[in-house]
C-alpha atoms as a PDB file:
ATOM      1  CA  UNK A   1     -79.374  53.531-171.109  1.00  0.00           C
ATOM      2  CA  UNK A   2     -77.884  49.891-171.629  1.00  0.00           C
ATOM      3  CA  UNK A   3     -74.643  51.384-173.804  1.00  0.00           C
ATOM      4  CA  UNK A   4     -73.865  53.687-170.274  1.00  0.00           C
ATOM      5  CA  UNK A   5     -74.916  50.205-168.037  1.00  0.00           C
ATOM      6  CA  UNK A   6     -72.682  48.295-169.831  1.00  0.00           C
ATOM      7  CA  UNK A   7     -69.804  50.851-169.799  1.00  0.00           C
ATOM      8  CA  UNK A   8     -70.671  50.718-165.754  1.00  0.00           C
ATOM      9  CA  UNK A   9     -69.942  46.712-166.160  1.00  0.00           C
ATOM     10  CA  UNK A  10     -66.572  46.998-167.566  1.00  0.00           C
ATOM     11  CA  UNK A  11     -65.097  49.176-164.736  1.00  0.00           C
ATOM     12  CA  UNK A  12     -67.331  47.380-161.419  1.00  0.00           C
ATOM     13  CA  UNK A  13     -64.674  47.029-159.766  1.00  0.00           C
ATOM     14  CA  UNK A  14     -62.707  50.538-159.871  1.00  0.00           C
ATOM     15  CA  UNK A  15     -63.115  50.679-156.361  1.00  0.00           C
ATOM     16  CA  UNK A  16     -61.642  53.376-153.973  1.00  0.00           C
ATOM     17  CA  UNK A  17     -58.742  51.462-152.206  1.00  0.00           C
ATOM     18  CA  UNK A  18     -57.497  50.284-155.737  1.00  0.00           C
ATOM     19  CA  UNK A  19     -58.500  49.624-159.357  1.00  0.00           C
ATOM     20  CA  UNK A  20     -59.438  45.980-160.485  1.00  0.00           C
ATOM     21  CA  UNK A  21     -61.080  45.106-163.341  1.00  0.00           C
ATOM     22  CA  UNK A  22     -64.014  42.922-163.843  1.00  0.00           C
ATOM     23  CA  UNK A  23     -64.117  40.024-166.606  1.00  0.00           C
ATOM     24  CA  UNK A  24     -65.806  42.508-169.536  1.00  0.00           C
ATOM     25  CA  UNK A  25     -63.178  43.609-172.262  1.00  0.00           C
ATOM     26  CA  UNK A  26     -62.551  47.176-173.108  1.00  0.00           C
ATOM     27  CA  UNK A  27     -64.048  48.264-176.744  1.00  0.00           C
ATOM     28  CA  UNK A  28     -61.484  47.974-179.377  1.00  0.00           C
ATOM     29  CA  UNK A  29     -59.500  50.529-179.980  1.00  0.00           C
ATOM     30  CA  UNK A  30     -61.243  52.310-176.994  1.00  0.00           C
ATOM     31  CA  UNK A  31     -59.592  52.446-173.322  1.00  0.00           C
ATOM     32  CA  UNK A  32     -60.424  54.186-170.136  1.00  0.00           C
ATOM     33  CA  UNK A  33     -57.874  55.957-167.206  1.00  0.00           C
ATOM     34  CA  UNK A  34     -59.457  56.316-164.281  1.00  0.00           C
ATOM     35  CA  UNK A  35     -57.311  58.339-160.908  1.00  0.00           C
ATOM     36  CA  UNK A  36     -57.998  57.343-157.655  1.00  0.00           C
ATOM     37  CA  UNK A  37     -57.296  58.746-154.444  1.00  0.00           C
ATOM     38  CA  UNK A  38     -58.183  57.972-150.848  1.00  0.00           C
ATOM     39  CA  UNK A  39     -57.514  58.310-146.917  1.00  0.00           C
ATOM     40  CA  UNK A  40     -57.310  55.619-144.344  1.00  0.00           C
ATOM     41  CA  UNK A  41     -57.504  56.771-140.541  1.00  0.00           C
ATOM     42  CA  UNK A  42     -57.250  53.935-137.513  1.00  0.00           C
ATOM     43  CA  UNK A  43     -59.294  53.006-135.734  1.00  0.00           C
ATOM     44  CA  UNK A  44     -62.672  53.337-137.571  1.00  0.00           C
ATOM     45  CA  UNK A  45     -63.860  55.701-134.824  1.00  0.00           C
ATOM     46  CA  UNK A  46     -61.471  58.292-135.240  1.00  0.00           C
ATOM     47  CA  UNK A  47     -63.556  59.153-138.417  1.00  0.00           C
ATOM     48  CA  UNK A  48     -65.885  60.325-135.897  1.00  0.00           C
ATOM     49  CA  UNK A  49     -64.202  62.628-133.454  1.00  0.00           C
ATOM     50  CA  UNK A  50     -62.170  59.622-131.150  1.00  0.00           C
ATOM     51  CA  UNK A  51     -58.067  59.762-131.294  1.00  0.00           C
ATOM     52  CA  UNK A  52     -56.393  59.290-134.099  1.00  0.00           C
ATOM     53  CA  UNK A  53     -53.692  56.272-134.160  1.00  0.00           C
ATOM     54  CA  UNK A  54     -52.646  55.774-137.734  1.00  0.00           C
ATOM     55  CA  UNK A  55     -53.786  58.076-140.837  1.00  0.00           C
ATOM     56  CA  UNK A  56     -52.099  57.386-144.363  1.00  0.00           C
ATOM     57  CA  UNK A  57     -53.442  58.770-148.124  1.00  0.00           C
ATOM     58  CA  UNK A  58     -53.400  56.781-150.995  1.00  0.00           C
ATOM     59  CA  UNK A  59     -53.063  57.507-154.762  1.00  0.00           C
ATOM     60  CA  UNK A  60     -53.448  55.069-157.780  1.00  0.00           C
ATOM     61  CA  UNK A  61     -53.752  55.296-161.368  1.00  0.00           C
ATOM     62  CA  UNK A  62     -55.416  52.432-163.819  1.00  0.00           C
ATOM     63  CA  UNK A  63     -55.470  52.757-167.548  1.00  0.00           C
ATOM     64  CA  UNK A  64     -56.444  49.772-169.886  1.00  0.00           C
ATOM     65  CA  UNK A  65     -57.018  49.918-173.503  1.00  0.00           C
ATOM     66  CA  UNK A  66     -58.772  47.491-175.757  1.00  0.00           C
ATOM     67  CA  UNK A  67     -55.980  46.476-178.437  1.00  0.00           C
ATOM     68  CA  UNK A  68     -59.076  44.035-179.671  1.00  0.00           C
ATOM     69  CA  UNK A  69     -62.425  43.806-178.899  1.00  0.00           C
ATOM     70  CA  UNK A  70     -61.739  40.530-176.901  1.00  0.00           C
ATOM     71  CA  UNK A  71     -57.847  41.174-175.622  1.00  0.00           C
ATOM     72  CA  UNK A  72     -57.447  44.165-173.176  1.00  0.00           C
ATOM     73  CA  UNK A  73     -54.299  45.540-171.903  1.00  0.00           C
ATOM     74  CA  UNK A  74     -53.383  47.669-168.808  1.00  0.00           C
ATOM     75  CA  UNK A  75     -50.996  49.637-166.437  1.00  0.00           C
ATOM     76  CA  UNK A  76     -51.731  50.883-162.474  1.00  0.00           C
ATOM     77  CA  UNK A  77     -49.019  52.476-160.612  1.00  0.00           C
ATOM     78  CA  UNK A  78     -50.099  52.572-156.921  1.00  0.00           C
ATOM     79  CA  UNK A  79     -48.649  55.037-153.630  1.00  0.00           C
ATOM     80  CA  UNK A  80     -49.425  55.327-150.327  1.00  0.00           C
ATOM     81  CA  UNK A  81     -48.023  57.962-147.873  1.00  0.00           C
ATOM     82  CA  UNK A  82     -48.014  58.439-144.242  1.00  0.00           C
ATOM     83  CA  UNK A  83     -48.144  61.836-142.053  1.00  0.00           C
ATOM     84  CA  UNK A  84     -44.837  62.983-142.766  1.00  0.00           C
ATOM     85  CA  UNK A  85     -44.793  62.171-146.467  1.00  0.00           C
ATOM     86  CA  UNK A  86     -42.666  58.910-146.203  1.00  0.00           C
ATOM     87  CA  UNK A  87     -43.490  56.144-148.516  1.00  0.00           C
ATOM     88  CA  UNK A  88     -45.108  53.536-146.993  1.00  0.00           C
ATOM     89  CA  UNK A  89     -45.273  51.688-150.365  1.00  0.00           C
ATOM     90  CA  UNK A  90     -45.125  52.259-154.362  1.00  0.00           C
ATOM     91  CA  UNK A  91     -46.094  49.409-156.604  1.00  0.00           C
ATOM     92  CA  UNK A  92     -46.423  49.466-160.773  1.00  0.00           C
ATOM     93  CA  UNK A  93     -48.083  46.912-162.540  1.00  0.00           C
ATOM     94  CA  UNK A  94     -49.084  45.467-165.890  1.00  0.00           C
ATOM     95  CA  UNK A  95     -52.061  42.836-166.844  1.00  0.00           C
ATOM     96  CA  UNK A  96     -53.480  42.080-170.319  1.00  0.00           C
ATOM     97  CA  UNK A  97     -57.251  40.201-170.078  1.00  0.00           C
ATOM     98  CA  UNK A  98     -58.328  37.490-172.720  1.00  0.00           C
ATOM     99  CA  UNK A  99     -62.168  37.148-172.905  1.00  0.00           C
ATOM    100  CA  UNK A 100     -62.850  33.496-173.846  1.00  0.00           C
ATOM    101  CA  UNK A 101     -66.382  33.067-174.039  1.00  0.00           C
ATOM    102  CA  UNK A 102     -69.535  35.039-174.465  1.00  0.00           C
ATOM    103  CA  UNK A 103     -72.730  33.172-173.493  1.00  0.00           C
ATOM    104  CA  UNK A 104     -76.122  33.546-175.106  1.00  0.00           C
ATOM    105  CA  UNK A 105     -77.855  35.946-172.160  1.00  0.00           C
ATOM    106  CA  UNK A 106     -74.202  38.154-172.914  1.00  0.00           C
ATOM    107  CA  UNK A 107     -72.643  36.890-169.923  1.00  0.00           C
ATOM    108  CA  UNK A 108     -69.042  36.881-170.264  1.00  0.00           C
ATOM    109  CA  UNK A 109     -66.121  34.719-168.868  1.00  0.00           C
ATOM    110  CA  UNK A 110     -62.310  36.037-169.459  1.00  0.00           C
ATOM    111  CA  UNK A 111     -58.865  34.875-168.196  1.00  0.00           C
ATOM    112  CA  UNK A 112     -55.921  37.276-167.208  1.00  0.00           C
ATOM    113  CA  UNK A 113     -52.601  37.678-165.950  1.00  0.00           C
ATOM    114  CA  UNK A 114     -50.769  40.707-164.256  1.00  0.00           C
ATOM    115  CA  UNK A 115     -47.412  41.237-163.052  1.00  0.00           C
ATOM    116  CA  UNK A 116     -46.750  43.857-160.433  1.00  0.00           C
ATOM    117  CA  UNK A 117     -43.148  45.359-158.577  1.00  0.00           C
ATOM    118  CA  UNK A 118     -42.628  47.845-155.522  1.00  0.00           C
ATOM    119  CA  UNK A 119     -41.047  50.632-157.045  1.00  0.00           C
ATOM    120  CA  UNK A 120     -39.963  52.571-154.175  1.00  0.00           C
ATOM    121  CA  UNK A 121     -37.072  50.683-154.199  1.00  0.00           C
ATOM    122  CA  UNK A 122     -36.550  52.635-157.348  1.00  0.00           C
ATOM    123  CA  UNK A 123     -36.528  55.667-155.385  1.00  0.00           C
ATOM    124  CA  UNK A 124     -33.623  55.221-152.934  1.00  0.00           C
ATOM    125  CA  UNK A 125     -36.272  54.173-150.132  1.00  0.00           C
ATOM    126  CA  UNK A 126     -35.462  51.611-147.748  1.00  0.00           C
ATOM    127  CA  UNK A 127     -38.891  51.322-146.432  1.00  0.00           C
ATOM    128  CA  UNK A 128     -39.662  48.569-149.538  1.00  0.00           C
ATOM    129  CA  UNK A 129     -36.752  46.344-148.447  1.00  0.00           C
ATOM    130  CA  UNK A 130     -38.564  46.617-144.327  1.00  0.00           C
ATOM    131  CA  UNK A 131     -41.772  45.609-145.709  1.00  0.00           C
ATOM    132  CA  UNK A 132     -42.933  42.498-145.253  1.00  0.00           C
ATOM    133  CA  UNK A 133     -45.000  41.780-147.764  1.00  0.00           C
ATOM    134  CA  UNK A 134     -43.437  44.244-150.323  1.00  0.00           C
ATOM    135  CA  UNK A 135     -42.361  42.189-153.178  1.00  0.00           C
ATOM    136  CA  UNK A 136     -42.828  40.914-156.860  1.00  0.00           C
ATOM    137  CA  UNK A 137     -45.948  39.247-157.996  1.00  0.00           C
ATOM    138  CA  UNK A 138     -47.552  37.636-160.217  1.00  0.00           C
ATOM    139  CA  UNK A 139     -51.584  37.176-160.944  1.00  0.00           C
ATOM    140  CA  UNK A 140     -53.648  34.693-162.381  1.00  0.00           C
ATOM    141  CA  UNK A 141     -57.299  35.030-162.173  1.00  0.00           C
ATOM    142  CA  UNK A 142     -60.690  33.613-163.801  1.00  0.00           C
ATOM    143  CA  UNK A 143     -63.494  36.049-164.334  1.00  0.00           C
ATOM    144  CA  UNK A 144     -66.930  35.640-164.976  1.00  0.00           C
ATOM    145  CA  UNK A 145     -69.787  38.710-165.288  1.00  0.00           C
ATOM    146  CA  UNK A 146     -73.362  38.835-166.206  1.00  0.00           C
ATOM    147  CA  UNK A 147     -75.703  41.625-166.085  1.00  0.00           C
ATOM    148  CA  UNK A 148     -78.937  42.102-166.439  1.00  0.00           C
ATOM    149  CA  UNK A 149     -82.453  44.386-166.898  1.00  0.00           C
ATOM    150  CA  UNK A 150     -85.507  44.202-165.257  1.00  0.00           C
ATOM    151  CA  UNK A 151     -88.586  46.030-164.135  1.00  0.00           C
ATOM    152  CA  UNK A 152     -86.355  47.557-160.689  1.00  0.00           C
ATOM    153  CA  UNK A 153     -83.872  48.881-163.362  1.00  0.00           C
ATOM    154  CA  UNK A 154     -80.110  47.078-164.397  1.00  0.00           C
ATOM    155  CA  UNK A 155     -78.204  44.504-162.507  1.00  0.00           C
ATOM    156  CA  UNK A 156     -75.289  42.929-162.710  1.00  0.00           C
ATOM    157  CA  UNK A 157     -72.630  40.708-161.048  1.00  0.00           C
ATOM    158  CA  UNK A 158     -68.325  39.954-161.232  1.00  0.00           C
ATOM    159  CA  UNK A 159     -66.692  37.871-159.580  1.00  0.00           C
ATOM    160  CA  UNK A 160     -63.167  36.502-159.673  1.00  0.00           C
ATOM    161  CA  UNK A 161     -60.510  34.157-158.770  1.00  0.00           C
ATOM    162  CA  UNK A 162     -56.879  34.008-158.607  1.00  0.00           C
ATOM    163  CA  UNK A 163     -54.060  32.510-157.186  1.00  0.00           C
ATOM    164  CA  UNK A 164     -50.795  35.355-156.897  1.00  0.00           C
ATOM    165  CA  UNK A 165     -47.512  33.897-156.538  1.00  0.00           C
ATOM    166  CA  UNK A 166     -45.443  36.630-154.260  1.00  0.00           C
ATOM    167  CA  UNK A 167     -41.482  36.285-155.060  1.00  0.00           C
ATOM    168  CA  UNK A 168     -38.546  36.654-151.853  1.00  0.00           C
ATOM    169  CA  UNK A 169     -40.202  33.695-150.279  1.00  0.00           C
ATOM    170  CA  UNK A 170     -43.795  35.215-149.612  1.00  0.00           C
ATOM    171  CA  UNK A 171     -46.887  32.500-149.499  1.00  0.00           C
ATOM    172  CA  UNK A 172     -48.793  32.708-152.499  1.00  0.00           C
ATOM    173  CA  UNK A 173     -52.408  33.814-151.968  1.00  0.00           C
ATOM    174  CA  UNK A 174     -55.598  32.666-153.056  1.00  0.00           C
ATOM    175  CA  UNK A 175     -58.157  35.964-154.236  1.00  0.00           C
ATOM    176  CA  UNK A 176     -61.577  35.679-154.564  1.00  0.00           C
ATOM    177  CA  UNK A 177     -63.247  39.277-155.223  1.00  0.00           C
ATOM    178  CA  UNK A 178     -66.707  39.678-156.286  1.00  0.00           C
ATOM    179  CA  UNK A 179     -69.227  43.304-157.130  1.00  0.00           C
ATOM    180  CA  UNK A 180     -73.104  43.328-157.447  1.00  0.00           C
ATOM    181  CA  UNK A 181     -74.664  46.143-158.321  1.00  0.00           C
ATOM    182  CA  UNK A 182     -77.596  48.067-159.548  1.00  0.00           C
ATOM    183  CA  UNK A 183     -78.611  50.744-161.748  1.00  0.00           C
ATOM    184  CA  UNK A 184     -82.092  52.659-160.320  1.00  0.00           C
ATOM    185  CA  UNK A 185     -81.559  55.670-162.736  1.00  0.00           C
ATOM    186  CA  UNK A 186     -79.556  56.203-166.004  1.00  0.00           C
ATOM    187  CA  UNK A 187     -76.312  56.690-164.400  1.00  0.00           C
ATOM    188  CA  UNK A 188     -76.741  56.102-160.752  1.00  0.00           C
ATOM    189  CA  UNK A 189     -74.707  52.739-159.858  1.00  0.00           C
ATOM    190  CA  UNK A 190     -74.722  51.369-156.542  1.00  0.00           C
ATOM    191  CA  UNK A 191     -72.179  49.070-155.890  1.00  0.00           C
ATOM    192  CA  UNK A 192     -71.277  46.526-153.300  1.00  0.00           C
ATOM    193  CA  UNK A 193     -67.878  44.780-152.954  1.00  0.00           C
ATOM    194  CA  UNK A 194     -65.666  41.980-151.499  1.00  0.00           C
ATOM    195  CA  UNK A 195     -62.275  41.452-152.009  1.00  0.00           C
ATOM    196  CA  UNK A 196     -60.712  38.821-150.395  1.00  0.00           C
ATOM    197  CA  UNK A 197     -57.350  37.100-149.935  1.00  0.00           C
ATOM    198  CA  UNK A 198     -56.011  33.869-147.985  1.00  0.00           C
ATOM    199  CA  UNK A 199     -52.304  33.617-147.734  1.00  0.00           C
ATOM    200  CA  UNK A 200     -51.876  29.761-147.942  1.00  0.00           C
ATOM    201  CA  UNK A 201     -50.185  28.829-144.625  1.00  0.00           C
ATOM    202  CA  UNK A 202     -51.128  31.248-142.906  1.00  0.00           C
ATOM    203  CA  UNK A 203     -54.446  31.558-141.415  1.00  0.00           C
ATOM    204  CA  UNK A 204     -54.150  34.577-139.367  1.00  0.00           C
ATOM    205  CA  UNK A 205     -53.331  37.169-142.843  1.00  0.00           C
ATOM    206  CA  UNK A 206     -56.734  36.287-144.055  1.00  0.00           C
ATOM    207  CA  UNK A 207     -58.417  39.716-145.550  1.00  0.00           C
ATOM    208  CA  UNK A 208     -62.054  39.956-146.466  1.00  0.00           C
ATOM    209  CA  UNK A 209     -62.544  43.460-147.259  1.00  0.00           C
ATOM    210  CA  UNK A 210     -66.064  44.760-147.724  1.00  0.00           C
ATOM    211  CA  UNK A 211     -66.490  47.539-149.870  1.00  0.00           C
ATOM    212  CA  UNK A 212     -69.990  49.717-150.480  1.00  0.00           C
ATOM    213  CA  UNK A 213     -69.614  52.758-153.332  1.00  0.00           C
ATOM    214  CA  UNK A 214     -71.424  54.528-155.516  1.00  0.00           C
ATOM    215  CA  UNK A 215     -70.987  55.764-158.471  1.00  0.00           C
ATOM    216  CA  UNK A 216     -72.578  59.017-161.101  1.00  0.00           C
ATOM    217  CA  UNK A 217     -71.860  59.908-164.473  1.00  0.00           C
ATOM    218  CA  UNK A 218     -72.107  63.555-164.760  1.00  0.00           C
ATOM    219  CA  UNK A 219     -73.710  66.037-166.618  1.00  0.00           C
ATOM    220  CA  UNK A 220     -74.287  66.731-169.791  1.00  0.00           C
ATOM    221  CA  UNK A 221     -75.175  63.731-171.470  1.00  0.00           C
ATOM    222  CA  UNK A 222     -75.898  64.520-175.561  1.00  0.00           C
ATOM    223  CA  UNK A 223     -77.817  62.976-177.537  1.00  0.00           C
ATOM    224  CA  UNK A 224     -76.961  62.291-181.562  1.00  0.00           C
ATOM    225  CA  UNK A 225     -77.558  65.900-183.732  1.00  0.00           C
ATOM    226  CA  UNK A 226     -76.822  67.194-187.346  1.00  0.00           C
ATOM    227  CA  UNK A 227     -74.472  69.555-185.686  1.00  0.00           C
ATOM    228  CA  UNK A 228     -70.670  69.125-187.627  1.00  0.00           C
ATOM    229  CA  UNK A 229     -67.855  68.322-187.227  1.00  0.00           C
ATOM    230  CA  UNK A 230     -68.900  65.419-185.055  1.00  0.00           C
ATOM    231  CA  UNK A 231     -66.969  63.637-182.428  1.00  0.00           C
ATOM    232  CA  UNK A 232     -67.343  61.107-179.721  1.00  0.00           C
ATOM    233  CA  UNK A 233     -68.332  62.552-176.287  1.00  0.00           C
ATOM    234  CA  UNK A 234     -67.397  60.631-173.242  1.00  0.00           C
ATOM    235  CA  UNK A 235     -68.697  61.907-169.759  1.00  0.00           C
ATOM    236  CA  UNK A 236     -66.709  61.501-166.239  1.00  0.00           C
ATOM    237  CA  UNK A 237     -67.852  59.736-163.465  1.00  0.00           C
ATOM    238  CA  UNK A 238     -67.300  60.015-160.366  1.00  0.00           C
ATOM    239  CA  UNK A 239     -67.246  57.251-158.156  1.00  0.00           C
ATOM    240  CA  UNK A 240     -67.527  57.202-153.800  1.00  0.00           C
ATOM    241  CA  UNK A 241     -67.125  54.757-151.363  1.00  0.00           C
ATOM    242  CA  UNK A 242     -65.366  53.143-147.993  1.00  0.00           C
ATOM    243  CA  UNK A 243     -63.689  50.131-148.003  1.00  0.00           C
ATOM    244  CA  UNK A 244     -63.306  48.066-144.323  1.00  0.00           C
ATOM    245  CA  UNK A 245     -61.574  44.797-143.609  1.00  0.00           C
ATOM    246  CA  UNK A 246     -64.118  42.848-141.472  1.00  0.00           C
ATOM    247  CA  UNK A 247     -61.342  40.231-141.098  1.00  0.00           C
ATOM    248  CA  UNK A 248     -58.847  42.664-139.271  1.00  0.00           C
ATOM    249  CA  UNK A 249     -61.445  45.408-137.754  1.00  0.00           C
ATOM    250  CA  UNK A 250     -59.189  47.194-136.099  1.00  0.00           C
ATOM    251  CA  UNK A 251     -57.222  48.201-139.164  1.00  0.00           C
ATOM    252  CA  UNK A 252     -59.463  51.078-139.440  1.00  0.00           C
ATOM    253  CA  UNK A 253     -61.325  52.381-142.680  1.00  0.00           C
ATOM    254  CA  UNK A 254     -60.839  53.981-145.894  1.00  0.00           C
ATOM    255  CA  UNK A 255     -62.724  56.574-147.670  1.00  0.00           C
ATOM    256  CA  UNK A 256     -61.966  57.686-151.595  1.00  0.00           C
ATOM    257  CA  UNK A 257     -62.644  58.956-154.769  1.00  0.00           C
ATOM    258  CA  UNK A 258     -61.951  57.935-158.227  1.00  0.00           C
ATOM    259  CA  UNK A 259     -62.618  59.704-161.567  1.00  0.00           C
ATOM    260  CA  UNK A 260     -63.552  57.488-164.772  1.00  0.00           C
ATOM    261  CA  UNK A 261     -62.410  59.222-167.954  1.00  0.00           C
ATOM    262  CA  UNK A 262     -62.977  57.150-171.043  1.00  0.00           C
ATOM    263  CA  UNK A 263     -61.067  58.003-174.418  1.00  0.00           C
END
């Protein structure tokens, strides 16, 4: 049970509306891809039978792979699509994560750094160049996680904070982003999200995005056996949730998927 819990730790935050990692490193020489995809329809009622004003899909990929057991390295690539197709916006993105301390309780703290572009520029679309806020950044952030057991099952929480510097003249915005969660049963996670940002200068852009999700790792799980030739075996998970910006309520809400492979 606590090798699967602390797997769970060192994806928390693969949420629906986008991947983000939380401050454990990945195993070295071990890495995990997980595929995300989701819908957003405005306003929130529409979900419910009322007229539809805005629906766009989203699809995102994040792979990260331990290079050692304390450095981890990663790629997401990141679309989202309107009615008719059009590209709304592409982004690609790197980050490497630097775990700098481990505390006695196993409680971890870890620095990173991520660089990201819009890449639909890449694609002869104009609609990156319209965007506002479509532009090169950069991401600093300070992570901390702890998790822990107890007679209710396993806990844990993540939380972060980072300052991203947006290039073309863009304010820079503070991110604070932080999952708790429990374990009931061996590989039943509930999690609970916020992700927050605060463009500096501008009050108004503030997002506080509240995120509820759970997550199951399926079927079969096998234990050790004399049976040869042996190999590792790594079960999926699925993960399910909605994400909602209580700062902007009217944006509507977002409902996805992701699948966890590890390799």
């Amino acid at each position: 049970m606590a090798g699967r819990f602390l797997f769970g730790l060192m994806v928390v935050l693969a949420q629906p509306h986008w991947a983000e990692a939380g401050a454990w490193t990945q195993p070295e020489d071990r890495g995990i891809i997980i595929i995300t995809g989701s819908r957003t329809v405005t306003p929130v009622r529409a979900w419910f039978g009322g007229v539809i004003e805005e629906d766009t899909s989203s699809q995102g990929m994040f792979l990260e792979y331990g290079l050692w057991d304390d450095l981890t390295v990663g790629v997401t690539t990141f679309a989202e699509y309107g009615n008719a197709g059009e590209i709304f916006e592409a982004r690609a993105g790197v980050h490497a994560r630097h775990r700098i301390w481990t505390g006695e309780a196993g409680d971890v703290a870890s620095v990173q750094v991520g660089v990201s572009v819009p890449t639909e520029r890449w694609f002869g679309s104009t609609l990156g160049d319209d965007r506002p806020d479509s532009a090169t950044e950069v991401d600093f952030r300070v992570l901390y996680g702890r998790g822990w057991q107890w007679d209710l099952g396993n806990s844990f929480v993540s939380g972060e904070l980072g300052l991203r510097i947006r290039a073309e003249g863009l304010d820079e915005q503070l991110r604070f982003d932080m999952t708790v969660g429990h374990e009931v049963w061996d590989g039943y996670l509930f999690l609970g999200s916020v992700f927050s940002s605060f463009p500096l200068g501008k009050r108004d852009e503030v997002s506080i995005k509240l995120s509820p999700s759970f997550a199951f790792t399926l079927w079969p799980r096998l234990a050790a056996n004399e049976k040869k030739p042996w190999r590792p075996f790594y079960p999926t998970t699925l993960q399910t949730g909605l994400t909602w910006d209580a700062s902007q309520p009217n944006s509507g809400m977002e409902v996805g998927m992701s699948i966890w492979n590890r390799f």
